[in-house]
Structure formats: structure tokens, C-alpha cells
Protein backbone atom coordinates (compact mmCIF):
# COMPACT_ATOMS: atom_id res chain seq x y z
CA UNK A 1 36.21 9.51 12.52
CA UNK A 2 34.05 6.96 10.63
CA UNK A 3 31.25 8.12 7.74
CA UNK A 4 28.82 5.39 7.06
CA UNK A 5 28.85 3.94 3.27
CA UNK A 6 26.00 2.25 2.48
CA UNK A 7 23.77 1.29 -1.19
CA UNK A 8 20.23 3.06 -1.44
CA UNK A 9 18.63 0.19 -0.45
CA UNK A 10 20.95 -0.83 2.47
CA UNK A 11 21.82 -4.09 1.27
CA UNK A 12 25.72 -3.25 1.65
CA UNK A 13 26.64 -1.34 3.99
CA UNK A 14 30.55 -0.17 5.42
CA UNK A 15 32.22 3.03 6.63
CA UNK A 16 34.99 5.25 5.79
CA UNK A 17 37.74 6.51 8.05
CA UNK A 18 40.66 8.79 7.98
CA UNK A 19 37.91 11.03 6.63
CA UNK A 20 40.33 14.06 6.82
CA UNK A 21 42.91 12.39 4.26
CA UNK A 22 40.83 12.73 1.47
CA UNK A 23 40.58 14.55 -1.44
CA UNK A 24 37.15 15.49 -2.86
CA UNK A 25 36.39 16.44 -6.72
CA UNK A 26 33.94 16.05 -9.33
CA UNK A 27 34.69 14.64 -12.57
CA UNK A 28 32.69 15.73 -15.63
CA UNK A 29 34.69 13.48 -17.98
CA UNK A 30 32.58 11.32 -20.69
CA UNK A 31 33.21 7.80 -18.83
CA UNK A 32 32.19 8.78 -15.54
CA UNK A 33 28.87 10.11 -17.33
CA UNK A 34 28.58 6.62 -19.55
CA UNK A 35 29.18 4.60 -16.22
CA UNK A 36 26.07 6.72 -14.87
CA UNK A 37 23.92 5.90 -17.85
CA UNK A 38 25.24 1.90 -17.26
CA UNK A 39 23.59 2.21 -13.75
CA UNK A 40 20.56 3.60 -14.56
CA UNK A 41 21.03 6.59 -12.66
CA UNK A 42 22.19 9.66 -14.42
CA UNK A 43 19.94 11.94 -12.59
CA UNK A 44 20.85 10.87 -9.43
CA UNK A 45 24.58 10.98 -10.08
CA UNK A 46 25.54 13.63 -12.35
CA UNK A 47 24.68 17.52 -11.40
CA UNK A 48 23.65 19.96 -13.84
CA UNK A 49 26.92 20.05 -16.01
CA UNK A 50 27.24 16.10 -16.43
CA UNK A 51 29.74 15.95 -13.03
CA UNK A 52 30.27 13.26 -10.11
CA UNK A 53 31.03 14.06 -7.14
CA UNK A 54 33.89 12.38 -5.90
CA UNK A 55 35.77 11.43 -2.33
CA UNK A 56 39.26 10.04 -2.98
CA UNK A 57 40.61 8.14 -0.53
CA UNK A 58 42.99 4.87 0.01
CA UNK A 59 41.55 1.51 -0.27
CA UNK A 60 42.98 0.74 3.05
CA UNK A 61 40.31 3.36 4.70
CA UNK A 62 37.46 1.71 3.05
CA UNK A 63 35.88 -1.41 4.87
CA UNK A 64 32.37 -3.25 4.22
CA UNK A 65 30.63 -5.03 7.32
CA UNK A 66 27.86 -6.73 5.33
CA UNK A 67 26.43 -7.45 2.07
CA UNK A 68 30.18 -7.46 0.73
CA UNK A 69 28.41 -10.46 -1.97
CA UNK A 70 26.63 -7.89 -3.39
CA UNK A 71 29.28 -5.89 -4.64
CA UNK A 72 29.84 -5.90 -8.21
CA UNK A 73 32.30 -4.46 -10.55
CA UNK A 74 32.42 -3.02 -14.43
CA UNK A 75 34.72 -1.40 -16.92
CA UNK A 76 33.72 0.49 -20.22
CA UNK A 77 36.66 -1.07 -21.63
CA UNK A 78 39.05 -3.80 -21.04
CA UNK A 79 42.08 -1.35 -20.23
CA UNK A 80 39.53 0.89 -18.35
CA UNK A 81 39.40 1.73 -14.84
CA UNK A 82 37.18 -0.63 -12.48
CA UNK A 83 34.19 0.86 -11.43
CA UNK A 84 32.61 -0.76 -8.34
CA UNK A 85 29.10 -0.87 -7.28
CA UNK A 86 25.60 -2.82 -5.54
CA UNK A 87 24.00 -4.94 -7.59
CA UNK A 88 21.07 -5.06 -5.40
CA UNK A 89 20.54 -2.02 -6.09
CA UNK A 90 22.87 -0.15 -9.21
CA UNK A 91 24.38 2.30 -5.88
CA UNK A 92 27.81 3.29 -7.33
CA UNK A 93 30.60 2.83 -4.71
CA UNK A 94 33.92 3.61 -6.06
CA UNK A 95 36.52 3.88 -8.58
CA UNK A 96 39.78 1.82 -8.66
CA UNK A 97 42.69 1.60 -10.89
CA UNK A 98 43.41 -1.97 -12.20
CA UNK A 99 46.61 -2.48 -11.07
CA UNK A 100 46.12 -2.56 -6.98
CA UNK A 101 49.77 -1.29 -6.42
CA UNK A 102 48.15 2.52 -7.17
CA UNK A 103 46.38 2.76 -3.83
CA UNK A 104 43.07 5.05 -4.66
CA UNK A 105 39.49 4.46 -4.67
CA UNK A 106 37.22 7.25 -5.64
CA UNK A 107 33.87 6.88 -3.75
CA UNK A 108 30.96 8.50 -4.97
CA UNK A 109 28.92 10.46 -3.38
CA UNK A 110 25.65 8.55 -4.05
CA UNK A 111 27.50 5.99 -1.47
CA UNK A 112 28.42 8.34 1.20
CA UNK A 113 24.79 10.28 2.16
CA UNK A 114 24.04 10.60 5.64
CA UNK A 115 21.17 12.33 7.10
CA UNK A 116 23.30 13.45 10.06
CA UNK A 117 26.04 14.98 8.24
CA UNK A 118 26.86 16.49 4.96
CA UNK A 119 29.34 15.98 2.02
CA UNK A 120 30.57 19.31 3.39
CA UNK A 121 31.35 18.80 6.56
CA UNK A 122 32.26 15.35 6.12
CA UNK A 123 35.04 15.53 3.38
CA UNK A 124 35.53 19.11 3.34
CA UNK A 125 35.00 21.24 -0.26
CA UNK A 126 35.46 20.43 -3.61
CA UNK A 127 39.21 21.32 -3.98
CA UNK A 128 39.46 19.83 -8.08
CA UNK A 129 37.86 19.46 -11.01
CA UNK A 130 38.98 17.17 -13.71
CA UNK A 131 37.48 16.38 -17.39
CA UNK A 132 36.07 19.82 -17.79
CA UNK A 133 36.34 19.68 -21.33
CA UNK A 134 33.12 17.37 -21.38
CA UNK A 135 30.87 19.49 -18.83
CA UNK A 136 27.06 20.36 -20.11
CA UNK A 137 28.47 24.39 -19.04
CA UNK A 138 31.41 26.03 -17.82
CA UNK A 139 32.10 24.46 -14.14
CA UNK A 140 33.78 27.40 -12.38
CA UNK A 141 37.65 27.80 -11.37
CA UNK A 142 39.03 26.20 -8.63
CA UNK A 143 41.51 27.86 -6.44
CA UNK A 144 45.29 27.78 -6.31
CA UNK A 145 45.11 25.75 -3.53
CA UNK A 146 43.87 22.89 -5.45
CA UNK A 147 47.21 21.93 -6.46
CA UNK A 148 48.38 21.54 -2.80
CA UNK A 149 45.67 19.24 -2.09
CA UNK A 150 46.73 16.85 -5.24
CA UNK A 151 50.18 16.88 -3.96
CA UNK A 152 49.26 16.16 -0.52
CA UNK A 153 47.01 13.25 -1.68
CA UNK A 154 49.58 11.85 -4.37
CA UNK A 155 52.27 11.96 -1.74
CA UNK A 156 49.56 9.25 0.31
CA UNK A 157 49.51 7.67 -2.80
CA UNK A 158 53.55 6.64 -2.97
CA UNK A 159 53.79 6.03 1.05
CA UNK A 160 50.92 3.20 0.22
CA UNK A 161 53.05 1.72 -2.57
CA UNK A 162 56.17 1.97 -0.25
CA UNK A 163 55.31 0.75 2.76
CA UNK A 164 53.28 -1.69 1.93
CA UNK A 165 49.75 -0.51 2.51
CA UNK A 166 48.12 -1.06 -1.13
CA UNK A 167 48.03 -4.62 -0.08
CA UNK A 168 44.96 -3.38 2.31
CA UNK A 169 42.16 -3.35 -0.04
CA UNK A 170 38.28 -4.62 0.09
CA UNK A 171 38.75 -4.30 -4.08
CA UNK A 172 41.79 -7.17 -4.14
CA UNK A 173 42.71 -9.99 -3.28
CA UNK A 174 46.16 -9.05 -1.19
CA UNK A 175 47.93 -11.92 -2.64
CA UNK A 176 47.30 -12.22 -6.43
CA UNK A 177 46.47 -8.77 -7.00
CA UNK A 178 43.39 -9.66 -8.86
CA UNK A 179 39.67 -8.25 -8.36
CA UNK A 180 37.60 -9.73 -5.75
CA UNK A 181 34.95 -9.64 -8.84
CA UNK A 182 35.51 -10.29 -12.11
CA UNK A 183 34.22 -7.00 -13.75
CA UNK A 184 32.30 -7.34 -16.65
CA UNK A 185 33.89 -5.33 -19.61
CA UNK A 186 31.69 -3.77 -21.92
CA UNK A 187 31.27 -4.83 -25.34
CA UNK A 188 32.34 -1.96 -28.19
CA UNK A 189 28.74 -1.56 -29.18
CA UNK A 190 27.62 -1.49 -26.02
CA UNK A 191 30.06 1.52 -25.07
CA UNK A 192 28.87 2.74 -28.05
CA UNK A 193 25.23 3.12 -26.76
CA UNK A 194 26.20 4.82 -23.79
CA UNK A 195 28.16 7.35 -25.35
CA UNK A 196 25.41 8.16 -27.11
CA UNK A 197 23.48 8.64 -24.00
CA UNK A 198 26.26 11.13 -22.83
């Protein structure tokens, strides 16, 4: 099945498949909350204890049918992970390592709203939670099945980088490897602020 992914103002617009290979979380760790701040959009990202909710998936599942020239990219640092989003519009999209050879993309949730059908029965539960340390509470435990679910989704992970599939990316060019958008890397001060912020 498809979900539709689509910025808050509609601008770009895409869909998700394979929607039962993924691997949902929320991350409570101090970049994903900075990145939030960058937006604009704290409050509409981050729940109560600082966390984003988060639907990893392989690039190769991820595909935009219009306003693709609105997509924009960041990183808080220049060794830091890309993170992807609208500029019409400051709608995160997704997460992406900077080396295109480790297939993942994690989409957030902000991206993935559909009046017809929830995050729930979409993607399934939360199954992890990562960067705990920096949650506004104490997030509560997450089952022993958690683990399975990792393994399960790392094992996608190394079949991608195998056979070939990382190449299959809306983030990358196929052949050099490189961003389709040069991200804009945040200045030391400017990291600074948003820390702050956190």
C-alpha cells in the first residue's frame, strides 16, 4: 500500500510504499529538537518530552510526484546527518545519512498526516526510542520486542547496500552519490543559538 506524503501547505507532495517494512520511533535526542527550532516548528514537531516521531524506511520506498524543486536540505554541522524538508513551507520530510550507500530515510511524522488514516494504523506502533537521555521527562520502556524490529530493519538496511538498491533514492543523485541539494550547514554560532532553544 501507498500513504500520501505531502508539506502543510501541499506544495510537495509524494507517497510512501512498502508501508509494512518500516520501523517507527521517536527520537528525543538534542539535534532532532535544534532541527525543530531551525524550522520554526517546535510545537508542531516535538511532543511533550522534546520527541519526533519517526517512520524509517528505505529511500527506495520514498517517491515525490510534484513540487520535488521545493525540497530543501540542512545539517547542524558539516559531518551531521542531512535533514530534508519544504521550503515553501518549513514541513520536515526526512532524515538521511550522508553517505547514500546506508539506505535509510527517517520521515517525520509532520510529513505523513492523513485524515483517512492514522500514524497507527499506517506504520504500526512505536517499537524504539532513541536519545532518551535528552527527553523533557522519563519516556516510558519499550518492549523486548523492540530489538527484533531493529534487527529486522538493519537486516533491510545491508540487502540495500548488497544488491544494489541504495542507488534508488529521491535524496541522491544515483551516479555521484552527492545530494540532489546542497544542504546548507550551519554556522557554529548559529548551532549555538539553537541549542539554546533546546
Amino acid at each position: 500500500m501507498n500513504h500520501p506524503l505531502r508539506c502543510q501547505c501541499g506544495t510537495l507532495q509524494g507517497h510512501v510504499s512498502h508501508t509494512e517494512s518500516v520501523c517507527r520511533g521517536v527520537c528525543y535526542c538534542k539535534d532532532c529538537q535544534a532541527y525543530a527550532h531551525f524550522l520554526g516548528k517546535a510545537d508542531e514537531i516535538l511532543d511533550e518530552m522534546g520527541g519526533s516521531d519517526v517512520v524509517a524506511t528505505l529511500p527506495q520506498y520514498v517517491s515525490f510526484i510534484q513540487g520535488v524543486e521545493k525540497l530543501a536540505c540542512m545539517s547542524l554541522s558539516d559531518k551531521g546527518m542531512l535533514r530534508w524538508y519544504a521550503s515553501c513551507c518549513n514541513t520536515p520530510i526526512g532524515n538521511t545519512s550522508r553517505d547514500f550507500k546506508v539506505s535509510h530515510v527517517g520521515l517525520l511524522h509532520n510529513c505523513l498526516q492523513d485524515p483517512s488514516a492514522s500514524l497507527d494504523s499506517a506504520f504500526g506502533p512505536v517499537r524504539m526510542r532513541v536519545g532518551m537521555k535528552s527527553a523533557k521527562g522519563t519516556p516510558k520502556a519499550m518492549a523486548a520486542s523492540t530489538t527484533v524490529s531493529i534487527l529486522r530493519f538493519m537486516a533491510r538496511l545491508i540487502r540495500a547496500r548488497l544488491d544494489g538498491s541504495y542507488k534508488n533514492t529521491p535524496f541522491f543523485d544515483p551516479q555521484t552519490g552527492t545530494s540532489r541539494v546542497s544542504p546548507r550547514v550551519l554556522t557554529p554560532d548559529e548551532r549555538a543559538r539553537l541549542m539554546q532553544a533546546v
